[in-house]
Protein backbone atom coordinates (compact mmCIF):
# COMPACT_ATOMS: atom_id res chain seq x y z
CA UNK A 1 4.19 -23.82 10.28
CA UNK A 2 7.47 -23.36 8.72
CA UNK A 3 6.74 -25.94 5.79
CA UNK A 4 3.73 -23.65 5.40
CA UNK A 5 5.92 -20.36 5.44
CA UNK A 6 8.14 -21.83 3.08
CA UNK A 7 5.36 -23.25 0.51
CA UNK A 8 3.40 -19.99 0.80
CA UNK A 9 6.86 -17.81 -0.21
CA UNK A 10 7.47 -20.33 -2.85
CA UNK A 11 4.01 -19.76 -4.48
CA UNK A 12 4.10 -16.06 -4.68
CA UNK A 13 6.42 -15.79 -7.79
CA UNK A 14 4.59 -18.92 -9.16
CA UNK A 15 1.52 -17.82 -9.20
CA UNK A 16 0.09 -20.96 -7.57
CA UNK A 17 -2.91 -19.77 -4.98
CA UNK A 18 -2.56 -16.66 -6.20
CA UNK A 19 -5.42 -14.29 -5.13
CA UNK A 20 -8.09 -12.56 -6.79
CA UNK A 21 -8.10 -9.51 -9.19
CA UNK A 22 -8.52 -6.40 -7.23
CA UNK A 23 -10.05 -3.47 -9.10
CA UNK A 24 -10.65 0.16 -7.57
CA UNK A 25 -13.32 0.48 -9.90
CA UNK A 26 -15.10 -2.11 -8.45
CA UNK A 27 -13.73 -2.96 -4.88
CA UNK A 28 -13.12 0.99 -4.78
CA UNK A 29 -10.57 2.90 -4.43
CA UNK A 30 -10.58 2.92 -0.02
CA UNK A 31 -10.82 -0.82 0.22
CA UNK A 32 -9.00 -3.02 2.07
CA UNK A 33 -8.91 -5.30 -0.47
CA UNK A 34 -7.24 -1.98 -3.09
CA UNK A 35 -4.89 -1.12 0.12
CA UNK A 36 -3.58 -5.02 0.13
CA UNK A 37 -3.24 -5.48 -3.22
CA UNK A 38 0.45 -6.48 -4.66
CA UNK A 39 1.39 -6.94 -8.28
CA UNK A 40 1.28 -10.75 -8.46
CA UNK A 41 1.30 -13.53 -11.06
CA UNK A 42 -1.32 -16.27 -11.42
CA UNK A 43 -0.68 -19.38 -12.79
CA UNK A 44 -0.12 -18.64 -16.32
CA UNK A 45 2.38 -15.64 -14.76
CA UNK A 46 -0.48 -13.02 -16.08
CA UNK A 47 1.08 -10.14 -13.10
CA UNK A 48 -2.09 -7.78 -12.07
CA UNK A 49 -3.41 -6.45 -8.61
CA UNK A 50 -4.25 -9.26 -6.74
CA UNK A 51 -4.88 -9.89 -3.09
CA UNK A 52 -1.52 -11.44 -1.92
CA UNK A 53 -3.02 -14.65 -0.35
CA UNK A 54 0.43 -16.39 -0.16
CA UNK A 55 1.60 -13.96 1.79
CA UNK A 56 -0.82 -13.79 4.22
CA UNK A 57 -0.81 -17.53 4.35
CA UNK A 58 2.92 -16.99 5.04
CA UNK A 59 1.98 -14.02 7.95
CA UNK A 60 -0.90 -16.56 9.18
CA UNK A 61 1.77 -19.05 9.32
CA UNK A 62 4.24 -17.06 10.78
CA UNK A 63 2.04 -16.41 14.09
CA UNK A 64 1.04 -19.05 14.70
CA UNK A 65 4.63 -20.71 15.05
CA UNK A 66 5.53 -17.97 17.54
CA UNK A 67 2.79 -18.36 19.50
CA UNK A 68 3.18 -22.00 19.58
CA UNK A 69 6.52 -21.57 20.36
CA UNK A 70 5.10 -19.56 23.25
CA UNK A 71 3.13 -22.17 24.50
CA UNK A 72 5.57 -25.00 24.63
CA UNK A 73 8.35 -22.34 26.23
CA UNK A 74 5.63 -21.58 28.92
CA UNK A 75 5.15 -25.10 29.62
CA UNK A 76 1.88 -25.07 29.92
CA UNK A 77 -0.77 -27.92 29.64
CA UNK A 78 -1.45 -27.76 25.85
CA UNK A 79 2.40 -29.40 24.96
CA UNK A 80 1.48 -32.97 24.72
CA UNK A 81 -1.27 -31.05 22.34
CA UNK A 82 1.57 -28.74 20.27
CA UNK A 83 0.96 -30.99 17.14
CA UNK A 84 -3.02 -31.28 17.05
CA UNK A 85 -2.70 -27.08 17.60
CA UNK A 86 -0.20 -26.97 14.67
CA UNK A 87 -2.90 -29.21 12.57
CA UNK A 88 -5.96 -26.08 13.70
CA UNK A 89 -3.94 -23.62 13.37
CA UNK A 90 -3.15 -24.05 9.59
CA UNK A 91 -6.56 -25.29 8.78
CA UNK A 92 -7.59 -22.15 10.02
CA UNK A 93 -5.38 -20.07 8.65
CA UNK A 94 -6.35 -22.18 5.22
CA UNK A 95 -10.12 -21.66 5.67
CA UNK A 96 -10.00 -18.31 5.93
CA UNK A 97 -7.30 -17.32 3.04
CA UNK A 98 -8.87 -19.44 0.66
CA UNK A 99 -12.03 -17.71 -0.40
CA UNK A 100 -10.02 -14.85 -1.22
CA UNK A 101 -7.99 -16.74 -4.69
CA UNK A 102 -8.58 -16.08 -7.20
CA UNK A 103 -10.33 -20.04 -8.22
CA UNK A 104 -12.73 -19.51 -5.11
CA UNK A 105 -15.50 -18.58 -7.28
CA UNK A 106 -18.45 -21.41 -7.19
CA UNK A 107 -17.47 -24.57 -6.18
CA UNK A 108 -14.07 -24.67 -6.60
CA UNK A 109 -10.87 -26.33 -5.54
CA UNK A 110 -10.14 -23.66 -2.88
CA UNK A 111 -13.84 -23.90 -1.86
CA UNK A 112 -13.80 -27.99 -1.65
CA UNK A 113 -10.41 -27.27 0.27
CA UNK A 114 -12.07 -25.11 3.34
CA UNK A 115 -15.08 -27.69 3.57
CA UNK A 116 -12.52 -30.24 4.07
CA UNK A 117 -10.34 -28.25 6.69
CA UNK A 118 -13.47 -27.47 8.35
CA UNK A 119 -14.06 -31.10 9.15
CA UNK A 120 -10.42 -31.47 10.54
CA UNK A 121 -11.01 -28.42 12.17
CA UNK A 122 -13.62 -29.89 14.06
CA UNK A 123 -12.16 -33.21 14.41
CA UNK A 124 -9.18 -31.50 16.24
CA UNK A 125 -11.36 -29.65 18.24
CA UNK A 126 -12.49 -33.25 19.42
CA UNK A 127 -9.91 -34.85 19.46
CA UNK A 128 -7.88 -32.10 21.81
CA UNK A 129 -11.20 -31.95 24.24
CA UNK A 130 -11.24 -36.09 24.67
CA UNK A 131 -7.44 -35.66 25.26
CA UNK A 132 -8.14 -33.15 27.87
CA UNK A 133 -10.70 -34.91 29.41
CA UNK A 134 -9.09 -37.91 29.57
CA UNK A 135 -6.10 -36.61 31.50
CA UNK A 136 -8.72 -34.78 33.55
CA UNK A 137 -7.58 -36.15 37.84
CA UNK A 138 -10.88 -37.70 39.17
CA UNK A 139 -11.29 -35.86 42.24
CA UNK A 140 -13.47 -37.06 45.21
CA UNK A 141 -12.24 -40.87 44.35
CA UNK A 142 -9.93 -42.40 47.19
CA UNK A 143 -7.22 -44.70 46.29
């Protein structure tokens, strides 16, 4: 998550991932996309209202490292899992952000990107259930 924090902080004045145009005339003027909107770049460092997708990539990022960090100071069962969680948790984060840049529209880069984390999304999903069954105790067996 901190990689992520970094990367997404480092894109903001670079305009890479930058999010989509927001107008009031047509998002309107009460929006929550017109209330989130920041002056941003794109890539050829055009600055308009955009939706600050770096930054909440950065926020996403940022929560998800303290609650990890939560986890592993509880001690809970999910530690031998802390790096498969770290994998979700930015895929996540990643799946949802991305339809909001500003190359989302059609089948795009950012689009191709979420189909892909959705996969790994799922294939973490499986892989932390087989871990936890696995490690399951096998009660009624004797010896």
């Amino acid at each position: 998550p901190l990689i992520a924090i970094g990367a997404s902080v480092g894109c903001a004045p670079a305009g890479c991932g930058a999010g989509r145009e927001v107008f009031w005339q047509t998002d309107g003027a009460d929006s929550l996309a017109w209330r989130l909107r920041v002056e941003l770049p794109d890539l050829t460092l055009d600055y308009a209202p955009r939706l600050p997708t770096q930054w909440l990539m950065a926020s996403w990022s940022l929560i998800s490292a303290l609650a990890l960090h939560a986890l592993q100071a509880r001690r809970t069962g999910l530690r031998p899992h802390l790096w498969w969680l770290v994998v979700l948790s930015f895929c996540l984060g990643d799946t949802l952000i991305s339809p909001l840049r500003a190359d989302a529209d059609g089948v795009s880069p950012a689009v191709s990107q979420c189909i892909i984390h959705l996969r790994i999304i799922l294939l973490v999903i499986v892989a932390l259930l087989a871990g936890w069954t696995a490690r399951r105790p096998k009660h009624g067996r004797i010896g």
